[in-house]
N, C-alpha and C. Protein backbone atom coordinates (compact mmCIF):
# COMPACT_ATOMS: atom_id res chain seq x y z
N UNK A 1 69.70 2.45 60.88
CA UNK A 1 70.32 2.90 59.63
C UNK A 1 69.25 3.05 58.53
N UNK A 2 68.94 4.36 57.94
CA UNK A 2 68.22 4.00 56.72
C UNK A 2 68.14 3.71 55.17
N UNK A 3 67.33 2.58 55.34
CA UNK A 3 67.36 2.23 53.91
C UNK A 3 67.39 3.16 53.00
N UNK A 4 68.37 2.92 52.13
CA UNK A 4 69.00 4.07 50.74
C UNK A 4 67.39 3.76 50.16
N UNK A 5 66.88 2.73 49.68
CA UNK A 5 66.02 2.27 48.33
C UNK A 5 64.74 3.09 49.10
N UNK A 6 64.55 3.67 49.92
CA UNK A 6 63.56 4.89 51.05
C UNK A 6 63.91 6.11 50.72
N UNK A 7 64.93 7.07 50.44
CA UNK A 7 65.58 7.89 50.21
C UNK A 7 65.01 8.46 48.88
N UNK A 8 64.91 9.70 49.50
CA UNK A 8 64.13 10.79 47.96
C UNK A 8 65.26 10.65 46.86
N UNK A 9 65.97 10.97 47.18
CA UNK A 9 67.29 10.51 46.30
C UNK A 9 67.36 9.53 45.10
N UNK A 10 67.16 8.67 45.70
CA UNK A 10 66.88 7.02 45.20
C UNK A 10 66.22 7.05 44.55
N UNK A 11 64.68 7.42 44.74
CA UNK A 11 63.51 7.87 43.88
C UNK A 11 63.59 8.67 42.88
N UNK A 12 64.07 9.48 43.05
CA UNK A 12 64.26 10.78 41.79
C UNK A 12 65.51 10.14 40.55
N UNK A 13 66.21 9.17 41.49
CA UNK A 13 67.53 8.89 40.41
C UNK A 13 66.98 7.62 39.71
N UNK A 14 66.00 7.13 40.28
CA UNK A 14 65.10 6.27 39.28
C UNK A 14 64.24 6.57 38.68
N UNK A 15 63.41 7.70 38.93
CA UNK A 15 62.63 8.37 37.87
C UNK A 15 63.30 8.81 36.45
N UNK A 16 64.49 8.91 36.95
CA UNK A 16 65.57 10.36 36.13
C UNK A 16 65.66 9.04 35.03
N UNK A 17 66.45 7.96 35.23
CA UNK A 17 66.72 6.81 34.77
C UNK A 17 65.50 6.09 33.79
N UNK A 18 64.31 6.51 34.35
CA UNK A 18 63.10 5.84 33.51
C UNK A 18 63.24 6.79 32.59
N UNK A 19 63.16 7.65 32.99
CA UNK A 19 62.58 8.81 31.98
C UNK A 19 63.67 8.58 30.33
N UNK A 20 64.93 8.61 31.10
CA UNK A 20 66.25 8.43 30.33
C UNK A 20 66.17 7.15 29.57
N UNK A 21 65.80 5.67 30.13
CA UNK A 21 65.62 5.03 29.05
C UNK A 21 64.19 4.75 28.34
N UNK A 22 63.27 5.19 28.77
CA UNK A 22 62.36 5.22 27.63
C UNK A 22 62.59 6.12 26.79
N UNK A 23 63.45 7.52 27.22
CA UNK A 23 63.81 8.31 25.47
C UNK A 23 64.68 7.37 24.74
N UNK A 24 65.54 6.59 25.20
CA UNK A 24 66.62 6.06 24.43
C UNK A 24 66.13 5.21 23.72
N UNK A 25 65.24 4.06 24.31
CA UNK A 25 64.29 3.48 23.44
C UNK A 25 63.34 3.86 22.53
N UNK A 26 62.64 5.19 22.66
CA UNK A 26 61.94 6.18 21.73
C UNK A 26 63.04 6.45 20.56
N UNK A 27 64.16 6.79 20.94
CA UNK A 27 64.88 7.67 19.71
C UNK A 27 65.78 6.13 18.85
N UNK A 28 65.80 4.93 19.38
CA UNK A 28 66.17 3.90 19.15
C UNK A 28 65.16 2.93 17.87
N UNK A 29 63.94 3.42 18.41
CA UNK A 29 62.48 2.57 17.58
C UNK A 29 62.79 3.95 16.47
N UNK A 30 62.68 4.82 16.69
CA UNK A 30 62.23 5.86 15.71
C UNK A 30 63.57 5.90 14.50
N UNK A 31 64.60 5.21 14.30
CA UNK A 31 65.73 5.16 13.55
C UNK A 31 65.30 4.45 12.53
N UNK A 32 64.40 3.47 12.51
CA UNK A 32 63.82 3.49 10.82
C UNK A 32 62.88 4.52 10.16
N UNK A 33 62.94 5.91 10.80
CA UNK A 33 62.03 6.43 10.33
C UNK A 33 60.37 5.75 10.31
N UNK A 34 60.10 4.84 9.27
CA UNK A 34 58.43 4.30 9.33
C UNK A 34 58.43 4.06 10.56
N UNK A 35 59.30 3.86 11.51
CA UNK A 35 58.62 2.77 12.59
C UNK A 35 57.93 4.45 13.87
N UNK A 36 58.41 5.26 13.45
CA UNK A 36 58.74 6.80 14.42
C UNK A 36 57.87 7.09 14.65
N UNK A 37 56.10 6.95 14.00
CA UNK A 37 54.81 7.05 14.71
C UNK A 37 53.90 5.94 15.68
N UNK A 38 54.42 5.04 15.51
CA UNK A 38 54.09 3.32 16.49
C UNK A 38 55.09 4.09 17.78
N UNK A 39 56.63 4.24 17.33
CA UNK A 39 57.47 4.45 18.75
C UNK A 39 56.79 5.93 19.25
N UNK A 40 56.30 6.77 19.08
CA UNK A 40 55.66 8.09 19.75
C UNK A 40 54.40 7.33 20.47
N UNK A 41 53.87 6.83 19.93
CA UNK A 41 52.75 6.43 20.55
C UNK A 41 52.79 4.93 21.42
N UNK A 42 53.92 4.46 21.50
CA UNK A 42 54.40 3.88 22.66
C UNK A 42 54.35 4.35 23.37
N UNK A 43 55.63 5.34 23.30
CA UNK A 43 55.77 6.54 24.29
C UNK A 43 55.18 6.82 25.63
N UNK A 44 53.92 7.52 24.70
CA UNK A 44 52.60 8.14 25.48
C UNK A 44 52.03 7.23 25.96
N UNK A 45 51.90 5.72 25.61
CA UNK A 45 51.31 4.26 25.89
C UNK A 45 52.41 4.23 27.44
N UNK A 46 53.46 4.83 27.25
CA UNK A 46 54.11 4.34 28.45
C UNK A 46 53.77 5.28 29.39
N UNK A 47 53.95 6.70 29.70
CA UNK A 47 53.58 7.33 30.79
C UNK A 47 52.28 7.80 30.69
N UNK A 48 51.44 7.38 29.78
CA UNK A 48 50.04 6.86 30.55
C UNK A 48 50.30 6.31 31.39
N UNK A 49 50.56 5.06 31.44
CA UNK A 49 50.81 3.99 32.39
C UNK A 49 51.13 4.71 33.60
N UNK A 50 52.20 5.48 34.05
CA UNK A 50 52.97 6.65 34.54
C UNK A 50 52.25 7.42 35.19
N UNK A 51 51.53 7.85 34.13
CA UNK A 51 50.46 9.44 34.82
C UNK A 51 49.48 8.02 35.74
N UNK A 52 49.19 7.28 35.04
CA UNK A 52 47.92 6.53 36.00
C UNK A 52 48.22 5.73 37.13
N UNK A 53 49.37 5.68 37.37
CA UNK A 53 50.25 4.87 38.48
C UNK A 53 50.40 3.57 38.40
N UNK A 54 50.40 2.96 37.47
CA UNK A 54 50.60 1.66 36.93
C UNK A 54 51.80 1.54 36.73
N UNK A 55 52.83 0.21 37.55
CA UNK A 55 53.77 0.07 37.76
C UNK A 55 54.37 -0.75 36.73
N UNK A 56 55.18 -0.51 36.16
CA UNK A 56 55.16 -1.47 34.59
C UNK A 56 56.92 -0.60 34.13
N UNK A 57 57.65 -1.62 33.74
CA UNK A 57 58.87 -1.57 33.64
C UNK A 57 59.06 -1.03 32.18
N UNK A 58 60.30 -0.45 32.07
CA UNK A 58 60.00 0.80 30.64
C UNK A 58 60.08 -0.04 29.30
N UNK A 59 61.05 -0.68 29.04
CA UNK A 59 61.39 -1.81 27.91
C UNK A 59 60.21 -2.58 28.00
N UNK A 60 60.11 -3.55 28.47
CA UNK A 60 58.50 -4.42 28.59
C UNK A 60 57.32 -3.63 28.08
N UNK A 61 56.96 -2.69 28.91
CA UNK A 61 56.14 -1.70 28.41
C UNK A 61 55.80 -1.05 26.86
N UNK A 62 57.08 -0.25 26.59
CA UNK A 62 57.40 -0.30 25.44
C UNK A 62 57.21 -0.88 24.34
N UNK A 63 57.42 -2.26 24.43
CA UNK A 63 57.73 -3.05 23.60
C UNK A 63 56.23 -3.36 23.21
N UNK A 64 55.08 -3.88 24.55
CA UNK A 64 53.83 -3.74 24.48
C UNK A 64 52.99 -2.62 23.87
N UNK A 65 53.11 -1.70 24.33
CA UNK A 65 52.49 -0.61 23.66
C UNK A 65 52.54 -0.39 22.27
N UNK A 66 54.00 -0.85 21.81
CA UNK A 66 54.56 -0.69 20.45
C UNK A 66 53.64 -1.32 19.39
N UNK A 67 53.75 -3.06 20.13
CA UNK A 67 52.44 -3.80 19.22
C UNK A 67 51.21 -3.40 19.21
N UNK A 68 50.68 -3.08 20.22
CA UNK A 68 49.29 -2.63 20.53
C UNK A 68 48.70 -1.37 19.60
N UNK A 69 49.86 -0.65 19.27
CA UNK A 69 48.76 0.48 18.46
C UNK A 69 49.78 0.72 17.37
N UNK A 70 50.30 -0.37 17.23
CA UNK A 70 51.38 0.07 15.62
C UNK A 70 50.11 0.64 14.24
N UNK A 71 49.48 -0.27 14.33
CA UNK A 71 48.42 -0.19 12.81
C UNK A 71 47.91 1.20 12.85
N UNK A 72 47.31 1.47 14.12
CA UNK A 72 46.64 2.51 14.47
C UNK A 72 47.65 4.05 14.04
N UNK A 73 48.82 3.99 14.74
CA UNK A 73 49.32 4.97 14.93
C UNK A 73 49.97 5.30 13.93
N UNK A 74 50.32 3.98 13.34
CA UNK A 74 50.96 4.07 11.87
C UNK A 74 50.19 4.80 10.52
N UNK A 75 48.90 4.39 10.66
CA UNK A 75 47.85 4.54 9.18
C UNK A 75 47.55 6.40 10.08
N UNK A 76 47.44 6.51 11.23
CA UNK A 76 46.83 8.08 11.50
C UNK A 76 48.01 8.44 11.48
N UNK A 77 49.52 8.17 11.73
CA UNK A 77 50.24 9.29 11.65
C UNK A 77 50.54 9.34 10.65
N UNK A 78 50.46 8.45 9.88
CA UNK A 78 50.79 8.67 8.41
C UNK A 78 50.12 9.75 7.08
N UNK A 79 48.75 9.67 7.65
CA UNK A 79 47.51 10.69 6.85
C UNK A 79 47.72 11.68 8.04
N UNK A 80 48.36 12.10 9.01
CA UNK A 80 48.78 13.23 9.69
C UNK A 80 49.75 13.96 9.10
N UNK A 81 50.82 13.33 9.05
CA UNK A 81 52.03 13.69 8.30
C UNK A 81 51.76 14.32 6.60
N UNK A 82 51.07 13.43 6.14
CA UNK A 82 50.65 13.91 4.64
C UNK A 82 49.70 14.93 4.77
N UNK A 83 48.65 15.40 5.72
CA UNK A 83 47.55 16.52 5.68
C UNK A 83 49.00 17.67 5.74
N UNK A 84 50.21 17.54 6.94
CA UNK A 84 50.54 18.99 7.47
C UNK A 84 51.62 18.75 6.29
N UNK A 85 51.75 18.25 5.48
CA UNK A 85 52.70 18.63 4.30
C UNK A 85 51.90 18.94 3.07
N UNK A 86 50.49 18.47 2.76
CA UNK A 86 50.02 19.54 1.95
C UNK A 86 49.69 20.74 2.45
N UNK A 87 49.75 21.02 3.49
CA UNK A 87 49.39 22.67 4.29
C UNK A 87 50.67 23.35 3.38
N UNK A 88 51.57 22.38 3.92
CA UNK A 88 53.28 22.97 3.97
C UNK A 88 52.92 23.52 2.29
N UNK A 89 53.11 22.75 1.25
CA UNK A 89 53.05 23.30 -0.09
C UNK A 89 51.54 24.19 -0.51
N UNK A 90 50.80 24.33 0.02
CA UNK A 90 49.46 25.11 0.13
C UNK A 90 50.22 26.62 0.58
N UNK A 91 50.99 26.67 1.75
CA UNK A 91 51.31 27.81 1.74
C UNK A 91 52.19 27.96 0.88
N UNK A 92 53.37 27.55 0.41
CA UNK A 92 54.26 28.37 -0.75
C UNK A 92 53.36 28.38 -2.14
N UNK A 93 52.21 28.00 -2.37
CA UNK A 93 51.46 27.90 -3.40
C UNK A 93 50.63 29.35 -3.18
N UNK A 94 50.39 29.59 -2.27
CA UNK A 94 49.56 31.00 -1.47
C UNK A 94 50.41 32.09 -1.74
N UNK A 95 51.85 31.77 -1.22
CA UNK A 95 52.40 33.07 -1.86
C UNK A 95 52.93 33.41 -3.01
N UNK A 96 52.64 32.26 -4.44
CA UNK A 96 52.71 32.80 -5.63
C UNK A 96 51.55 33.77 -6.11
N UNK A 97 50.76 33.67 -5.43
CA UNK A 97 49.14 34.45 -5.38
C UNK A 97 49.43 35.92 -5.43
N UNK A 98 48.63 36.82 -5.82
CA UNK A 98 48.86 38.28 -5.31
C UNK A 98 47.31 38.75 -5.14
N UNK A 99 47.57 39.95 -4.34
CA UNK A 99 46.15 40.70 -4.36
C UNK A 99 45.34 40.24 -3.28
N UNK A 100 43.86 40.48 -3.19
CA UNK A 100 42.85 39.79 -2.23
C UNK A 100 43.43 38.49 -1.92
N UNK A 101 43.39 37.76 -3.03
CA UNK A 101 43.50 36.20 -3.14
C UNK A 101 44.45 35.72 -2.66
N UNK A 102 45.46 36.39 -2.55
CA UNK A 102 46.58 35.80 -1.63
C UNK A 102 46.75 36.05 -0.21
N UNK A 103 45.40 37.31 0.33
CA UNK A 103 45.73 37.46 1.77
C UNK A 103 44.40 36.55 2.16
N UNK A 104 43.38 36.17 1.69
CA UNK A 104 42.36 35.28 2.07
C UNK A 104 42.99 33.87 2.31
N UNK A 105 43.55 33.19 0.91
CA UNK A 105 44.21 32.02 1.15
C UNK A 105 45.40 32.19 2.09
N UNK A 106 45.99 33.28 2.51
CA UNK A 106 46.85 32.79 3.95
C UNK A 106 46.50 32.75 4.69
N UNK A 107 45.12 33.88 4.95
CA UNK A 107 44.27 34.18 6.31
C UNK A 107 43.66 32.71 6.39
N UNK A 108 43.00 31.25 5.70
CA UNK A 108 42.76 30.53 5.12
C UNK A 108 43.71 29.17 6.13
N UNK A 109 44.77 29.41 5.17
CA UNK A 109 45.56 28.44 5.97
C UNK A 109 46.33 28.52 6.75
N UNK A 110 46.61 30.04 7.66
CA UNK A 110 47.38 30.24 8.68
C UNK A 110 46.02 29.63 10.01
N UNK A 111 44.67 29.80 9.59
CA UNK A 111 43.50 29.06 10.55
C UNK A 111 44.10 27.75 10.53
N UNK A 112 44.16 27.09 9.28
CA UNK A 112 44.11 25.61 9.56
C UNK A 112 45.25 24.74 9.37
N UNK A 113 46.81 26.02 9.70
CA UNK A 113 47.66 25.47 10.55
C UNK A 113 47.66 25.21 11.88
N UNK A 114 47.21 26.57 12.60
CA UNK A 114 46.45 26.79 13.97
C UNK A 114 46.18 25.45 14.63
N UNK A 115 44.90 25.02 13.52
CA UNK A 115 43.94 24.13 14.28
C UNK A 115 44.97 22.81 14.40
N UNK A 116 45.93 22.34 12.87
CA UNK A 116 46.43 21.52 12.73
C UNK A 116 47.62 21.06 13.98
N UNK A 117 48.27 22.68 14.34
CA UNK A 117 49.21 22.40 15.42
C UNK A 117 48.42 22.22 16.84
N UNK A 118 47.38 22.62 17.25
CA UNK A 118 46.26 22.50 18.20
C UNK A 118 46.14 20.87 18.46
N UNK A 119 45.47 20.18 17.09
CA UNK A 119 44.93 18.95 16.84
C UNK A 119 46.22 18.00 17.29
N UNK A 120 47.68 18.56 17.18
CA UNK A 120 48.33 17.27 16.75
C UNK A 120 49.31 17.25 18.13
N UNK A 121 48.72 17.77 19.20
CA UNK A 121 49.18 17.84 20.38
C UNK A 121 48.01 17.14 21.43
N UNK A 122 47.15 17.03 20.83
CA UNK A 122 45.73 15.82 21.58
C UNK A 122 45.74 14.70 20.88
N UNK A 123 46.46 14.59 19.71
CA UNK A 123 46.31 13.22 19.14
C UNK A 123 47.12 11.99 19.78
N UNK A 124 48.11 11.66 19.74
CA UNK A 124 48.82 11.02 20.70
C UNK A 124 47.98 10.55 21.96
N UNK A 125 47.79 11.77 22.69
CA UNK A 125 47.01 11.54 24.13
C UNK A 125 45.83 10.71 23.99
N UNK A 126 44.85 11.26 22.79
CA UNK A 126 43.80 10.63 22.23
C UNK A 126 43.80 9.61 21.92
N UNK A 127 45.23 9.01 21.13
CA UNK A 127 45.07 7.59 20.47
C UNK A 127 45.58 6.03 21.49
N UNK A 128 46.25 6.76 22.93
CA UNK A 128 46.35 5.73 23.91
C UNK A 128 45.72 5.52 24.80
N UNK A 129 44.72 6.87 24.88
CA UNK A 129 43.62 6.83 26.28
C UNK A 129 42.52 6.23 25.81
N UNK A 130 42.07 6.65 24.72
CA UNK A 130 40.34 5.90 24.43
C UNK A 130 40.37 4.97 23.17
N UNK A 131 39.84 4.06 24.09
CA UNK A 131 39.86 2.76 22.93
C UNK A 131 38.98 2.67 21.63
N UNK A 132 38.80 3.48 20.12
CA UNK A 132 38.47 4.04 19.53
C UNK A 132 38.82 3.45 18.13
N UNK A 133 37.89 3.66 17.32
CA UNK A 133 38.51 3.86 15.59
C UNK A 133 39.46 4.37 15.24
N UNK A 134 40.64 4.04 14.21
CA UNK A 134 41.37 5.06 13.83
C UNK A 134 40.93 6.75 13.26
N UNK A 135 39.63 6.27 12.74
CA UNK A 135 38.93 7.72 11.97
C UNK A 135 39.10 8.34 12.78
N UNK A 136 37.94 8.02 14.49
CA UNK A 136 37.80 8.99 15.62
C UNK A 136 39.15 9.69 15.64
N UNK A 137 40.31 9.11 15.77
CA UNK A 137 41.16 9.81 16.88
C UNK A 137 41.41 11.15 16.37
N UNK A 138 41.52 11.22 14.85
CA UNK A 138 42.32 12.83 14.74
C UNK A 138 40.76 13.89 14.83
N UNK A 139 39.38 13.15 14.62
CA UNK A 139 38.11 14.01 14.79
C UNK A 139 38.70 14.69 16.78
N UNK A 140 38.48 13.54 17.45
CA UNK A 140 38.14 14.01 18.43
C UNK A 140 39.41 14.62 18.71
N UNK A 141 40.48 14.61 18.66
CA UNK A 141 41.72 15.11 18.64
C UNK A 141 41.69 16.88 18.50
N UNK A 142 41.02 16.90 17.02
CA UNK A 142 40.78 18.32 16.85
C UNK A 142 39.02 19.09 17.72
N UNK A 143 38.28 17.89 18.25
CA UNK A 143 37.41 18.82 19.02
C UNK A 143 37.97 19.59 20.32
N UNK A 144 38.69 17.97 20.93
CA UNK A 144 39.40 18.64 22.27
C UNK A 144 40.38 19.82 22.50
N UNK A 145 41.15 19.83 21.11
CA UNK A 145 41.63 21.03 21.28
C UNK A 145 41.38 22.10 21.19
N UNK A 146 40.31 22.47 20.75
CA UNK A 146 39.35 23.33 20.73
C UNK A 146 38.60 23.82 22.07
N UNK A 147 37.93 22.87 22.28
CA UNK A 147 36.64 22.71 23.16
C UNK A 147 38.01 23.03 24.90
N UNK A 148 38.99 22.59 24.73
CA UNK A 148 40.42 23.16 26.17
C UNK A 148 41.17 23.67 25.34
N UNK A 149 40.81 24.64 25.15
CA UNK A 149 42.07 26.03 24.66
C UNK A 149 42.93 26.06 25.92
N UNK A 150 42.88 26.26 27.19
CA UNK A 150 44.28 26.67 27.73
C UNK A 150 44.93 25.37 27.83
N UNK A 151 44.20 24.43 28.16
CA UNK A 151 45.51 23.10 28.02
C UNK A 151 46.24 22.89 26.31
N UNK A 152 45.23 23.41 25.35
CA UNK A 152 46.19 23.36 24.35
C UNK A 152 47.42 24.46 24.30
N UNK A 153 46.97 25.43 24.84
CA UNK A 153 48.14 26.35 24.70
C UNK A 153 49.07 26.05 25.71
N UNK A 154 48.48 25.17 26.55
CA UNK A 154 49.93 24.82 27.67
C UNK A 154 50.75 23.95 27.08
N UNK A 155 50.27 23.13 26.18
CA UNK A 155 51.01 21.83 25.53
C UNK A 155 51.61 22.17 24.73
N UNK A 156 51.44 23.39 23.90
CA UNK A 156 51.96 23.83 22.77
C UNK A 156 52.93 24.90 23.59
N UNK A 157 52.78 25.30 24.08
CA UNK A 157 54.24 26.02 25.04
C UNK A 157 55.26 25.21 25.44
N UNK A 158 54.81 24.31 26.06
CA UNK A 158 55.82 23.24 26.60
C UNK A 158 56.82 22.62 25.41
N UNK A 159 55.61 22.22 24.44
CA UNK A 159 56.62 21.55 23.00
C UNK A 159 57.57 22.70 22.72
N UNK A 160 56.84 23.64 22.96
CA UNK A 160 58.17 25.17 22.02
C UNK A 160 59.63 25.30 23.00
N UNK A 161 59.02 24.90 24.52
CA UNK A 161 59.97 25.17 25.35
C UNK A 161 61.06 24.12 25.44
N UNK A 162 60.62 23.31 25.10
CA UNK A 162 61.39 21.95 25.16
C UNK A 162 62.36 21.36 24.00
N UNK A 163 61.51 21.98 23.07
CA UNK A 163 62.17 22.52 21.82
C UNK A 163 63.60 23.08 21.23
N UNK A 164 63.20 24.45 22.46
CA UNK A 164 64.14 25.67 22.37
C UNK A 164 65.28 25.23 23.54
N UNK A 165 64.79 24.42 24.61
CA UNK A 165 66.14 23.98 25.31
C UNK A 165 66.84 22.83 24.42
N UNK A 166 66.00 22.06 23.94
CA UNK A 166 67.28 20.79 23.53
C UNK A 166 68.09 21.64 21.64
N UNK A 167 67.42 22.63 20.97
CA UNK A 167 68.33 23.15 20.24
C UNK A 167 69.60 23.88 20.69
N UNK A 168 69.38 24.69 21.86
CA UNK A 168 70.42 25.21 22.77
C UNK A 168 71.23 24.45 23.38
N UNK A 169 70.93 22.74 23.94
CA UNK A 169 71.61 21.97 24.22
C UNK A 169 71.29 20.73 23.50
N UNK A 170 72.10 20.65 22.65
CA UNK A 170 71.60 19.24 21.89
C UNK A 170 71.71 17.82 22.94
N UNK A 171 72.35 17.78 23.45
CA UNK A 171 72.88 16.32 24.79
C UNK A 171 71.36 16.39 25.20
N UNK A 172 70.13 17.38 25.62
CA UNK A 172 69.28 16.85 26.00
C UNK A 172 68.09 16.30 25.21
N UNK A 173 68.85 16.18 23.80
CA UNK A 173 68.12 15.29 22.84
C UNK A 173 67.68 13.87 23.48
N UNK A 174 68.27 12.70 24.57
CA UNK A 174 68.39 12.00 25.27
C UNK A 174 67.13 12.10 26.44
N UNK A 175 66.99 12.98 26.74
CA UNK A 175 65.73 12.85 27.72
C UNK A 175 64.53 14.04 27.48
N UNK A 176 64.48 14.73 26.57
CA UNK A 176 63.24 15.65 26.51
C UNK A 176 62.07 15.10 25.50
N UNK A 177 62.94 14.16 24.96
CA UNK A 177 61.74 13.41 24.36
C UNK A 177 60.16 13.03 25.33
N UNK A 178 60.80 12.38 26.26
CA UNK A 178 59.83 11.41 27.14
C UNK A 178 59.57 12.53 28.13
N UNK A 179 60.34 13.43 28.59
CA UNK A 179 59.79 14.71 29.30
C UNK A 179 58.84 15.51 28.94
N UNK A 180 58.46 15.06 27.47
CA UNK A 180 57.67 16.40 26.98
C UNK A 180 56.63 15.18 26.67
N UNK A 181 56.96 14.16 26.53
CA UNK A 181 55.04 13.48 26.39
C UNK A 181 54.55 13.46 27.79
N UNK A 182 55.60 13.16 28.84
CA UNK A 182 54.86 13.14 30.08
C UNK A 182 54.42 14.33 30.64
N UNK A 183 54.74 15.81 30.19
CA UNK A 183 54.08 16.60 30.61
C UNK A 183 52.59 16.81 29.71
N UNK A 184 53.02 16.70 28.34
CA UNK A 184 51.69 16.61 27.48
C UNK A 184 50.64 15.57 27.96
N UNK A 185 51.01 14.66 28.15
CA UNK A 185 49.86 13.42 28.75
C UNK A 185 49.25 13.96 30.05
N UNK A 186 50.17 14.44 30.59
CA UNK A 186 49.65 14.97 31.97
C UNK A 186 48.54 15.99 32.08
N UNK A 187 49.26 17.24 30.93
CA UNK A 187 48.02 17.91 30.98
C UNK A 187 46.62 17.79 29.99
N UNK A 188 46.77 16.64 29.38
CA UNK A 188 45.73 16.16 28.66
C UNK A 188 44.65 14.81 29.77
N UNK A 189 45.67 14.50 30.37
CA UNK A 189 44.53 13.65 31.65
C UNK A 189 44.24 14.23 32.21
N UNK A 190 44.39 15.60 32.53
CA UNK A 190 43.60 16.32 33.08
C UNK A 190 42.02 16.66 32.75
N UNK A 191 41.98 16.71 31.39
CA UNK A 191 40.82 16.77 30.05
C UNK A 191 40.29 15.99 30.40
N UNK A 192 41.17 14.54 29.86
CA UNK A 192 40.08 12.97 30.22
C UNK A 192 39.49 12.86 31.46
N UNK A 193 39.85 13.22 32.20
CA UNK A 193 39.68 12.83 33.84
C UNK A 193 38.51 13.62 33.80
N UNK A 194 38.41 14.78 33.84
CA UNK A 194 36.68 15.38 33.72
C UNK A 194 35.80 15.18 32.57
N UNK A 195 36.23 14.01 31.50
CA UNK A 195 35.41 13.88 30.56
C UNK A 195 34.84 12.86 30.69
N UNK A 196 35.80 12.07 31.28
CA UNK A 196 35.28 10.61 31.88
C UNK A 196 34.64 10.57 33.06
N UNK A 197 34.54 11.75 33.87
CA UNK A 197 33.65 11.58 35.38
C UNK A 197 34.64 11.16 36.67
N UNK A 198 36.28 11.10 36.03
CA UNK A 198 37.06 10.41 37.61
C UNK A 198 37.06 11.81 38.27
């Protein structure tokens, strides 16, 4: 007779299940708002773990990761959040402008939205893989995305795609959270893995 807990089945309905409660716990930490850049970077603290095959239970995990880079993730996402909201009023400030001056300053900061949406799709990955300064993470954050243009544009597709399904279906507000760091982590260990020599 074979064992069910052997069964692809079994496997996939426990993956499905991880996946499902580490979003619930993601969208659970993130309900005070302040706490919503420590719980993202849990997150990614967790399927690291995941992508690297480290067997580690999702809550426990979680909860670890949470302490481990609260300060960190907190003080960079915080001067993250404040850089892409002065962009935000930089551009409606651009289009009170007219003339030259207003197509330079968009040409201006439509670059260093670019880079900003580039940068803030390696940061995360950046701030759980290498054990680092807070300064480093958003520097090297914005080299790597640079220096792997197609993995940034894969990551930044995926966020749009993942995006555009859970607005079309809101119910998969519940699991695309943790679906979309584990594909982002994934294709960002791809980066580390040849940067580091594995």
């Amino acid at each position: 007779m074979m064992n069910i807990l052997d069964t692809r089945i079994y496997r996939w309905a426990q993956t499905a299940t991880d996946f499902f409660l580490l979003n619930l716990v993601w969208l659970l930490a993130c309900l005070p708002v302040v706490t919503a850049l420590p719980a993202t970077a849990a997150m990614f603290g967790v399927v690291r773990d995941w992508a690297r095959e480290k067997e580690t239970g999702v809550i426990a995990a979680f909860v670890l990761r949470f302490r481990q880079n609260f300060v960190q993730s907190l003080v960079v996402g915080v001067l993250w959040v404040l850089f892409g909201g002065a962009l935000f009023l930089d551009f409606l400030l651009a289009n009170q402008l007219s003339g030259a001056t207003q197509v330079v300053m968009r040409s201006l900061l439509v670059l260093a939205g670019v880079l900003y949406a580039s940068a803030s799709v390696f940061l995360f990955p950046v701030m759980v893989h290498y054990d680092t300064r807070w300064t480093a993470v958003p520097k090297n954050a914005l080299l790597l995305s640079i220096a792997r243009l197609p993995t940034t544009l894969l990551c930044l597709l995926t966020v749009a795609a993942m995006a555009a399904l859970t607005f079309i279906v809101p119910a998969l507000i519940l699991i695309t959270g943790s679906l979309t760091a584990y594909a982002i982590y994934r294709l960002c260990d791809r980066e580390f893995r040849k940067i580091d020599g594995f």
